[in-house]
C-alpha atoms as a PDB file:
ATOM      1  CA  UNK A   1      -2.868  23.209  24.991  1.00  0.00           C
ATOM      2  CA  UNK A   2      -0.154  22.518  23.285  1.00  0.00           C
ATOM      3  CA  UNK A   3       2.056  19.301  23.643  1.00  0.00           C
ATOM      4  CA  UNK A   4       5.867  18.973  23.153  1.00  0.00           C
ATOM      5  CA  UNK A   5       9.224  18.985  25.189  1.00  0.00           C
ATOM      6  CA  UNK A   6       9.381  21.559  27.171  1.00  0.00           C
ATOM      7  CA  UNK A   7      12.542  24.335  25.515  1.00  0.00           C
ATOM      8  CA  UNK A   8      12.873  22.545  22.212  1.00  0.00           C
ATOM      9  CA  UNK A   9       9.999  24.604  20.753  1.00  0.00           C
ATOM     10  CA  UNK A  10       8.845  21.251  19.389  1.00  0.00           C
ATOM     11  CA  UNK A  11       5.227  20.365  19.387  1.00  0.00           C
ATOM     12  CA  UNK A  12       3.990  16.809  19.700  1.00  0.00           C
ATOM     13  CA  UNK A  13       2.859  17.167  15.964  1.00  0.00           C
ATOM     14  CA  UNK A  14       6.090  18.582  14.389  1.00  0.00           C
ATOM     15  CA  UNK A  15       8.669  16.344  15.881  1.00  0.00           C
ATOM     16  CA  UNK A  16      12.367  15.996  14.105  1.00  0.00           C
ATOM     17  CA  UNK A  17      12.816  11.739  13.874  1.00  0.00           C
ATOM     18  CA  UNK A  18      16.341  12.807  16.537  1.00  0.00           C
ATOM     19  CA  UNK A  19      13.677  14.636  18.700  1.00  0.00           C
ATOM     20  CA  UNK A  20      10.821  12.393  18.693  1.00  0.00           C
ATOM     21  CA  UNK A  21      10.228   9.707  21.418  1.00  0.00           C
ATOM     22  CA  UNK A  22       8.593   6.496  21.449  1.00  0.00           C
ATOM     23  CA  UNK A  23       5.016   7.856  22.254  1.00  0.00           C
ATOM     24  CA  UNK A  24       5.656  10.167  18.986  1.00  0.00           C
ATOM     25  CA  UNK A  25       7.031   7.857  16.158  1.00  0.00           C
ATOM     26  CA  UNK A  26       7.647   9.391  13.207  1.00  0.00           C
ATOM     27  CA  UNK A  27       6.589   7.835  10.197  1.00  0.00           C
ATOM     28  CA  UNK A  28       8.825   6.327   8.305  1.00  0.00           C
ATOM     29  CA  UNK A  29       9.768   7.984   4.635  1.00  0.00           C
ATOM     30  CA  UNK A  30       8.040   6.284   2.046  1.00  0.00           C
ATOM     31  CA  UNK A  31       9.816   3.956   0.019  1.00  0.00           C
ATOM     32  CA  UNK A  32      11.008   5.845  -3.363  1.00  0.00           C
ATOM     33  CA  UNK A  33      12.778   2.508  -5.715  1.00  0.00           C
ATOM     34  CA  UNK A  34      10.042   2.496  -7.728  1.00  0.00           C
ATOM     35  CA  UNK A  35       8.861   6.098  -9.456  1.00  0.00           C
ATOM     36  CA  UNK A  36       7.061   4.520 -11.913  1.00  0.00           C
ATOM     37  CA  UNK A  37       4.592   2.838 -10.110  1.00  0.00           C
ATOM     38  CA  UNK A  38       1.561   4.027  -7.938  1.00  0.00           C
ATOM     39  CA  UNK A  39      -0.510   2.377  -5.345  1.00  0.00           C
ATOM     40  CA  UNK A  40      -3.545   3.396  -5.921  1.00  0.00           C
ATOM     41  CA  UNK A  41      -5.841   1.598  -3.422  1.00  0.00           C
ATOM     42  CA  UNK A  42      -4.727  -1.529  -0.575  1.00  0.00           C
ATOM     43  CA  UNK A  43      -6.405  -3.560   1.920  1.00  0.00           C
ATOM     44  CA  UNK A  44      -5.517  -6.082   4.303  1.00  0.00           C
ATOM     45  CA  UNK A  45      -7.894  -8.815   6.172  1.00  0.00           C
ATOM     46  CA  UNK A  46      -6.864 -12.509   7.101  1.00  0.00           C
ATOM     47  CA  UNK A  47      -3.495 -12.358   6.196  1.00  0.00           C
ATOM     48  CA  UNK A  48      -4.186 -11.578   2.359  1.00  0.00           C
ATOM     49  CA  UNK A  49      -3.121  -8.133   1.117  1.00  0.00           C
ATOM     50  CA  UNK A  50      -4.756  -6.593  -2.125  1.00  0.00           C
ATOM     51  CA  UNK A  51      -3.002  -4.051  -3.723  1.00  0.00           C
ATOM     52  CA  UNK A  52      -4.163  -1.967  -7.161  1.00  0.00           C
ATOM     53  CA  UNK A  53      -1.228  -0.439  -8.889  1.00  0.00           C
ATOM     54  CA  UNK A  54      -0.760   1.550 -12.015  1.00  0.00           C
ATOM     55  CA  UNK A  55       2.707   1.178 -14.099  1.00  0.00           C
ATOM     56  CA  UNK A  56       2.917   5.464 -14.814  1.00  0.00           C
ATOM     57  CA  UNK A  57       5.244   4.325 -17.900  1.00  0.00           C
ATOM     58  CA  UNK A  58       2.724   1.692 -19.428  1.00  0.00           C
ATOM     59  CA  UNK A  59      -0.416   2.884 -18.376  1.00  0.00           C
ATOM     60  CA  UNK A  60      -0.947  -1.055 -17.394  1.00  0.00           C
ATOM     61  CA  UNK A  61      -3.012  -1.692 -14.019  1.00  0.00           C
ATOM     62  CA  UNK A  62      -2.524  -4.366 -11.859  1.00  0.00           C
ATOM     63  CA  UNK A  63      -3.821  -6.083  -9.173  1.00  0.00           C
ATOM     64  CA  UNK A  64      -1.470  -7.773  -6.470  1.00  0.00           C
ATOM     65  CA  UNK A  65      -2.808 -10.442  -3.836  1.00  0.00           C
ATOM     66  CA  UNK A  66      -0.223 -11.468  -1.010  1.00  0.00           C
ATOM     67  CA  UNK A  67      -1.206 -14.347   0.952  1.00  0.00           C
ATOM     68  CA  UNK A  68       0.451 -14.088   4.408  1.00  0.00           C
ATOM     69  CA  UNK A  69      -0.347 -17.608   5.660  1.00  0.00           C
ATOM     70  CA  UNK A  70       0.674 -19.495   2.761  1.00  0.00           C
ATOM     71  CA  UNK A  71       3.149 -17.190   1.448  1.00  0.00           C
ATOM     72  CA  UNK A  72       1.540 -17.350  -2.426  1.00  0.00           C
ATOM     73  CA  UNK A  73       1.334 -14.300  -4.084  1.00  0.00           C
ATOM     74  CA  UNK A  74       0.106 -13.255  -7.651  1.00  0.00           C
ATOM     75  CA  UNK A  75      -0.081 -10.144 -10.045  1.00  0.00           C
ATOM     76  CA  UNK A  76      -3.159  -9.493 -12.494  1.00  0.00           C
ATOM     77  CA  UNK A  77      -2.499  -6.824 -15.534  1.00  0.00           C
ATOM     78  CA  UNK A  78      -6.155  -5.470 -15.437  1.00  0.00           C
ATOM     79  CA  UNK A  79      -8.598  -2.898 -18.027  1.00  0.00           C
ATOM     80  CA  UNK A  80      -8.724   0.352 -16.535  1.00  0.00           C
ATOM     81  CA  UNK A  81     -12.226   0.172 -16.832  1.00  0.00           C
ATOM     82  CA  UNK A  82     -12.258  -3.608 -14.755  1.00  0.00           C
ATOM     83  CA  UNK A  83     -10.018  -2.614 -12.001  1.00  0.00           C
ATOM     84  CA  UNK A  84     -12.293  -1.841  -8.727  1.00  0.00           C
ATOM     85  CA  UNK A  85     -13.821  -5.055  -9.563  1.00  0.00           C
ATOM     86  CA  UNK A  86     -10.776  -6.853  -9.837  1.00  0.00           C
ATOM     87  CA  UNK A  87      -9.365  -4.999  -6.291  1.00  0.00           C
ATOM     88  CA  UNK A  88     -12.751  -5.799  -4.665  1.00  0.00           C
ATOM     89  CA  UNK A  89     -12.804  -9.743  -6.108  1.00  0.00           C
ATOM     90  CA  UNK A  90      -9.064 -10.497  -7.165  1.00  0.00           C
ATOM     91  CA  UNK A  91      -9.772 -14.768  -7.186  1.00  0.00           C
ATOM     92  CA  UNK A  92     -13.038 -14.462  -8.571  1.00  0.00           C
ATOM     93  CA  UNK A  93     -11.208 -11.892 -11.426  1.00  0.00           C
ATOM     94  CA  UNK A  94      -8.405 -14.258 -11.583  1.00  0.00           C
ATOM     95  CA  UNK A  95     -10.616 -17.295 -11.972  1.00  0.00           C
ATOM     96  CA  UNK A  96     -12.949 -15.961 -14.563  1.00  0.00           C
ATOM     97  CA  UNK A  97      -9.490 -14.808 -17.021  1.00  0.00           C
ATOM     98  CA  UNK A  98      -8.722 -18.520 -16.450  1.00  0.00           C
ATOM     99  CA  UNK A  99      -5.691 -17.093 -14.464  1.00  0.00           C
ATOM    100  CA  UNK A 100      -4.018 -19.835 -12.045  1.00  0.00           C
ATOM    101  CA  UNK A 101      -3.291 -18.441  -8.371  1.00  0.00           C
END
């Protein structure tokens, strides 16, 4: 079964943004300012956002935290070797480097 609009040969999965309705949102193009960096990994949970990001240019990894609630955010420069750590505990990370957040 296939789903679309009936005569624009257009299936539900292949849908031009001027074609596409509400119940079939395109996604929206990702956002190019920045070639140099990478997100390599995020997650979200109680309003904090954790982002791990490498610079392509410096080789440098970071780690981002975004608090949503209070509005604080930080950026850690991390060791390649120390990042999932750092993405999995980004104030404990912070805290041991004697980092202020």
């Amino acid at each position: 079964m296939r789903i679309g609009f009936p005569g624009t040969g257009t299936s539900g999965r292949h849908l031009r943004p001027e074609v596409a309705g509400p119940e079939h949102e395109v996604p929206p193009e990702p956002d190019m300012t920045d070639h140099d960096t990478a997100e390599l990994a995020c997650r979200r949970g109680a309003g904090i956002e954790v982002t791990l990001l490498w610079h392509r240019t410096s080789g440098e990894v970071t780690v981002s935290v975004t608090d949503a609630a209070s509005g604080a955010s930080f950026e850690l420069p991390v060791a390649a070797d120390e990042a999932l750590a750092a993405f999995r505990h980004p104030y404990a990370y912070a805290a041991a480097r004697g980092v202020a957040y």
